[in-house]
Protein backbone atom coordinates (compact mmCIF):
# COMPACT_ATOMS: atom_id res chain seq x y z
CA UNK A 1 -82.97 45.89 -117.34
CA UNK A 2 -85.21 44.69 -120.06
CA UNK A 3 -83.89 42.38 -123.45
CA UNK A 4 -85.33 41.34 -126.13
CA UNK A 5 -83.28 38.67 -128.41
CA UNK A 6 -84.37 37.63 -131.92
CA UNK A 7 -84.08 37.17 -135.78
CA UNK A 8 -84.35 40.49 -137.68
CA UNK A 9 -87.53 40.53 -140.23
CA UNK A 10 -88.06 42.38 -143.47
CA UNK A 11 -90.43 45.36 -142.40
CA UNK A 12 -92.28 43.34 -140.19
CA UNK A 13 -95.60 44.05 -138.67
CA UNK A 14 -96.47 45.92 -135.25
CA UNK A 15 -96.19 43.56 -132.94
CA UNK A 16 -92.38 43.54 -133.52
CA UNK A 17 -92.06 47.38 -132.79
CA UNK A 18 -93.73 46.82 -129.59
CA UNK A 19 -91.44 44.33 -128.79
CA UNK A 20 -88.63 46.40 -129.37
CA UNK A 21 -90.10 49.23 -127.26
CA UNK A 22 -90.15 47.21 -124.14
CA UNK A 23 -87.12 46.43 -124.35
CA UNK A 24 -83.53 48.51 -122.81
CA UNK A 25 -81.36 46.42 -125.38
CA UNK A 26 -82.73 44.58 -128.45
CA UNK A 27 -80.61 41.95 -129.62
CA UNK A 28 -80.84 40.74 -133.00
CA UNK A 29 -79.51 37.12 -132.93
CA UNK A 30 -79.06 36.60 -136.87
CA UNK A 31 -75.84 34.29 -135.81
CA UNK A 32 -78.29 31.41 -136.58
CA UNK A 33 -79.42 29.74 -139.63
CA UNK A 34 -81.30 31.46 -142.37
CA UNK A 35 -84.60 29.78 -143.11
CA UNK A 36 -86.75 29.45 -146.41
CA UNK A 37 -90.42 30.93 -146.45
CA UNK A 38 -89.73 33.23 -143.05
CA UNK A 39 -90.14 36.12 -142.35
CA UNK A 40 -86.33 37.11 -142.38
CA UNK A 41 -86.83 38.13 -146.19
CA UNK A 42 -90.34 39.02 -146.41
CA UNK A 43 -93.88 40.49 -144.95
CA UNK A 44 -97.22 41.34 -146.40
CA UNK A 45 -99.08 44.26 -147.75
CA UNK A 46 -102.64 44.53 -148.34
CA UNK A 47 -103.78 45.37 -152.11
CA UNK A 48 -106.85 45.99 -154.24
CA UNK A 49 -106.55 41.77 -154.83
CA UNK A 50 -105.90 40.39 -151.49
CA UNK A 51 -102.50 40.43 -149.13
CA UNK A 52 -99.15 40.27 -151.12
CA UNK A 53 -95.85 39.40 -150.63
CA UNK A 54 -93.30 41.55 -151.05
CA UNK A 55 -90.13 39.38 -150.76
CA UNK A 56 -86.12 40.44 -151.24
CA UNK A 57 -84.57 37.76 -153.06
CA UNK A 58 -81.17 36.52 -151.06
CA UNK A 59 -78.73 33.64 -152.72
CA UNK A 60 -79.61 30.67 -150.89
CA UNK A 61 -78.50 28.32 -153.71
CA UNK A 62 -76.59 25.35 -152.08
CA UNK A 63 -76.33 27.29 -148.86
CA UNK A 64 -78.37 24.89 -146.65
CA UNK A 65 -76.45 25.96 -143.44
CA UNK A 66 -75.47 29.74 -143.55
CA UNK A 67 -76.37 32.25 -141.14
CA UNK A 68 -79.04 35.04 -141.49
CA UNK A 69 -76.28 37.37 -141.57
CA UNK A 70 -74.62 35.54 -144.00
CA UNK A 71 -77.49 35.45 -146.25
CA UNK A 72 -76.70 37.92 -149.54
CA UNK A 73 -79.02 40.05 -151.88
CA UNK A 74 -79.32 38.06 -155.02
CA UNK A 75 -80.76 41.03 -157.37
CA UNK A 76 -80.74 44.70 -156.48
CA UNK A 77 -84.05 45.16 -158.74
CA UNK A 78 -85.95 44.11 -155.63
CA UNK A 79 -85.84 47.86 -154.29
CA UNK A 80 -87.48 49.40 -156.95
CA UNK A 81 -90.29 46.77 -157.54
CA UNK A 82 -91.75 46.95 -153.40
CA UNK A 83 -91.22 50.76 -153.84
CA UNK A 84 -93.88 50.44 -156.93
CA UNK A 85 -96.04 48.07 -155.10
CA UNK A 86 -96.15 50.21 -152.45
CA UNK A 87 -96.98 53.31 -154.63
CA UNK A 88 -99.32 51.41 -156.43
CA UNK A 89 -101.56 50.00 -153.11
CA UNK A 90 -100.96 53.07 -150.47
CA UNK A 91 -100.87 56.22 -152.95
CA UNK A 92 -104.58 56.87 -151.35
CA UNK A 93 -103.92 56.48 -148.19
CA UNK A 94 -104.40 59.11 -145.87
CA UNK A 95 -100.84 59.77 -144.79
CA UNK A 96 -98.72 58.37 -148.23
CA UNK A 97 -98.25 61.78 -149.05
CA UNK A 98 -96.50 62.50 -145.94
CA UNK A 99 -94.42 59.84 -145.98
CA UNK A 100 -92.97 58.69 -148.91
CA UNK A 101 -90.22 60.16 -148.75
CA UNK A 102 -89.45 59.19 -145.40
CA UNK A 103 -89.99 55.54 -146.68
CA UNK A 104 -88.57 55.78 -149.57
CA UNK A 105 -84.95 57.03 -148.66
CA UNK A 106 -85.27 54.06 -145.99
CA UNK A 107 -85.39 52.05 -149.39
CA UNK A 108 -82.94 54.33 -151.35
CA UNK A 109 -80.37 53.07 -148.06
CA UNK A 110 -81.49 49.47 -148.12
CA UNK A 111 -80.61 49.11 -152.37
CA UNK A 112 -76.77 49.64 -150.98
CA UNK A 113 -76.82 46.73 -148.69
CA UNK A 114 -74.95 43.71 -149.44
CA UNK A 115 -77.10 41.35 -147.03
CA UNK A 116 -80.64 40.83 -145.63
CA UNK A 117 -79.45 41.44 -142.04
CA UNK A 118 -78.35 44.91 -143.22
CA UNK A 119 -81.19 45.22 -145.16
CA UNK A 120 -83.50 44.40 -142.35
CA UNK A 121 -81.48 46.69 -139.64
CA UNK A 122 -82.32 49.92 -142.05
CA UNK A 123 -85.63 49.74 -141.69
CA UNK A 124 -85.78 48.25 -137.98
CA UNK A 125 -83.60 51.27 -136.93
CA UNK A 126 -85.82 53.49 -139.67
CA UNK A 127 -89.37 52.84 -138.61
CA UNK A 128 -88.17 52.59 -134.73
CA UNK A 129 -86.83 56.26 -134.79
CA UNK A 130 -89.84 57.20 -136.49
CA UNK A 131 -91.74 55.13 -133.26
CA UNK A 132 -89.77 56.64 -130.60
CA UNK A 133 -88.37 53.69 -129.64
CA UNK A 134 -85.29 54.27 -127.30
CA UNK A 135 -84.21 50.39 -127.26
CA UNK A 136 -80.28 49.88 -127.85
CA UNK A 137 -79.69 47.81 -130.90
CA UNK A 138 -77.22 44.87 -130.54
CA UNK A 139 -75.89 41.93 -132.48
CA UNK A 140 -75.38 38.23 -131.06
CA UNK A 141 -71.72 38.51 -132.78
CA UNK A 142 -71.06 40.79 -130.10
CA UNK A 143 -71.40 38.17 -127.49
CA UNK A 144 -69.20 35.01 -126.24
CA UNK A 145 -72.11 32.49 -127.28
CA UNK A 146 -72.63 28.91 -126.45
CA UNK A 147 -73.72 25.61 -128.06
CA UNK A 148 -77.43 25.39 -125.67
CA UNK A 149 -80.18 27.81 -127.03
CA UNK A 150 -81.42 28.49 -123.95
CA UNK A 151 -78.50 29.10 -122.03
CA UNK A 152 -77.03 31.37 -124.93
CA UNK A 153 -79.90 33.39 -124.53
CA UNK A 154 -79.69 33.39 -120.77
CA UNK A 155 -75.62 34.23 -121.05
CA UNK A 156 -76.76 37.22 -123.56
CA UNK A 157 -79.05 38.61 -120.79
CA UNK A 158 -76.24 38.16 -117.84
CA UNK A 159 -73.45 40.38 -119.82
CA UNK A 160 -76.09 42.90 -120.11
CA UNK A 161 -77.29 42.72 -116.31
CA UNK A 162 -80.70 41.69 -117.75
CA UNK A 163 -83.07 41.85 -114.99
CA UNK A 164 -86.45 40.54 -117.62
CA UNK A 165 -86.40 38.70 -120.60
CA UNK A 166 -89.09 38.98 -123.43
CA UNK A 167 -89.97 36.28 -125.77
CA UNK A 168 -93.10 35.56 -128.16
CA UNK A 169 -95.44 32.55 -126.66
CA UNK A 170 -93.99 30.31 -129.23
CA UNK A 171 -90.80 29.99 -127.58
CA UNK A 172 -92.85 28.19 -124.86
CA UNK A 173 -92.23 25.06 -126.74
CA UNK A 174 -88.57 25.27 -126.03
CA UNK A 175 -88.01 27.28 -123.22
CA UNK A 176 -86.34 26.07 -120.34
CA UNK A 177 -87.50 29.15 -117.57
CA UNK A 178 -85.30 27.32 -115.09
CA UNK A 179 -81.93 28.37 -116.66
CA UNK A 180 -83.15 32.19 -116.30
CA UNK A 181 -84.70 31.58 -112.92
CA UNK A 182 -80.96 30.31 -111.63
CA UNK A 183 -79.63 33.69 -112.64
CA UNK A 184 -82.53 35.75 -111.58
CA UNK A 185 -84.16 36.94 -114.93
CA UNK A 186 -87.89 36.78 -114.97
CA UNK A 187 -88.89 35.42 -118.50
CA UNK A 188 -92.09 37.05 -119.87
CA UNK A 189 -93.76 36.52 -123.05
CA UNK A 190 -95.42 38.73 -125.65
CA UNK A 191 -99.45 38.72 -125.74
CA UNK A 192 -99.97 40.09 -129.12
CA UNK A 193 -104.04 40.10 -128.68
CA UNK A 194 -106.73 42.57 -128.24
CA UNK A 195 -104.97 45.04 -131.01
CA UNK A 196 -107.73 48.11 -131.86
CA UNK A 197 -108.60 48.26 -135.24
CA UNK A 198 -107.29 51.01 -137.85
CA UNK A 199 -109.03 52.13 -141.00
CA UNK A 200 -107.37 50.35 -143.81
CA UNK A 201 -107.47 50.35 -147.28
CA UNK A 202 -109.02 47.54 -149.87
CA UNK A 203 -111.16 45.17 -148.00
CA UNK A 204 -111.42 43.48 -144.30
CA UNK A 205 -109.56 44.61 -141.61
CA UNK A 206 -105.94 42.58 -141.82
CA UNK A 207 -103.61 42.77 -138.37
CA UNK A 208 -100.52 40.73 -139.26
CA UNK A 209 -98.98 42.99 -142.51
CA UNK A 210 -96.08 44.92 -142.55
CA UNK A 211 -95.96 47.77 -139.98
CA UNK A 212 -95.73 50.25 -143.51
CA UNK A 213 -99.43 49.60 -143.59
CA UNK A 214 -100.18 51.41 -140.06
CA UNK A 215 -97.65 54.58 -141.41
CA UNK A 216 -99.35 55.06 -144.21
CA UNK A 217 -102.65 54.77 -142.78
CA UNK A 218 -102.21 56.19 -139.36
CA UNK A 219 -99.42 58.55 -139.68
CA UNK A 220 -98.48 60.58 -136.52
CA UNK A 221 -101.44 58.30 -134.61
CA UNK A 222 -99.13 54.99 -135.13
CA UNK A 223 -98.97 54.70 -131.42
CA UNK A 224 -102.27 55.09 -130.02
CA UNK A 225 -102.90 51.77 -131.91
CA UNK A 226 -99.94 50.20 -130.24
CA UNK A 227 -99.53 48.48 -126.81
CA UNK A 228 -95.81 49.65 -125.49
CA UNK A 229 -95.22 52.38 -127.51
CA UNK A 230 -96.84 55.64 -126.08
């Protein structure tokens, strides 16, 4: 039994999906503390003048310490500015056409949402359906956590008979393999290199933008430019 546990992101870019569709149960673990300048509120698109932000604005005003989940829209304006951005940079595309209207009542959802987690979870769920992903979405809430990060995350896997855990290489830094080896779950971790390269519009070739970027582009071929998904 495969898991994945992490932070939900704002339309994030491939290498999340494929992530996802490794896993038997992804678990998004917005119990902890919402960060400034993530990705929990924002990703890139490429445009005519470089790579751009688009970025949901959330009420973090004197809330140093409140959870991802916690975190609130600030101004439901955002909606209909990244849908213009995105009409503005990917009408051309090859498969815009296609999809916007797919996209855009993904966005039409999202505007009702009171927080970025919710946000977030429409278009993870969204764009995963579109994928094929058959992962089974869960939230940390729905687990008896504890105070160690590494042994939450091993307790997580254990109350879902997690056989394999999958992590990106940057939780090397803090991972302690030894509490999943106790309880027989083999950690692995994401290798997000050797991605083919896609036709893209305005300029050099950019990997790391928001997923929206291969969907408009790519279309139906989404997954031949993928690693899990198939």
């Amino acid at each position: 039994m495969k898991v994945v546990i992490t932070q939900s992101n704002y339309i994030p870019w491939k290498g999340y999906f494929d992530s996802i569709s490794i896993a038997d149960y992804f678990v998004v673990f917005d119990e902890m503390q919402y960060t400034r300048r993530d990705w929990r509120n924002r990703n890139k698109i490429k445009t005519i003048n470089g790579l751009q932000w688009l970025t949901v604005p959330v009420d973090v005003k004197g809330k140093f310490f409140q959870k991802i989940n916690e975190t609130k829209i600030a101004d439901k304006n955002w909606v209909e500015k990244h849908w213009k951005s995105l009409v503005h940079n990917y009408s051309k595309a090859p498969y815009f056409e296609d999809y916007k209207i797919l996209v855009n009542e993904w966005y039409r959802e999202a505007f009702h949402c009171d927080t970025i987690t919710d946000v977030n979870m429409v278009f993870l769920k969204g764009i995963g359906e579109f994928l094929g992903v058959k992962a089974k979405f869960l939230f940390s809430r729905d687990f008896n956590l504890v105070d160690d990060k590494t042994e939450r995350l091993v307790a997580i896997c254990q109350e879902l008979n997690g056989t394999d855990y999958y992590t990106g290489s940057a939780a090397k830094a803090y991972m302690q393999e030894d509490f999943f080896k106790k309880q027989s779950i083999n950690v692995h971790y994401f290798d997000y290199s050797g991605y083919p390269e896609y036709k893209q519009l305005h300029g050099d070739f950019e990997h790391g933008v928001s997923i929206l970027d291969m969907i408009f582009n790519l279309g139906p071929d989404c997954k031949n430019y993928m690693k899990s998904i198939k």
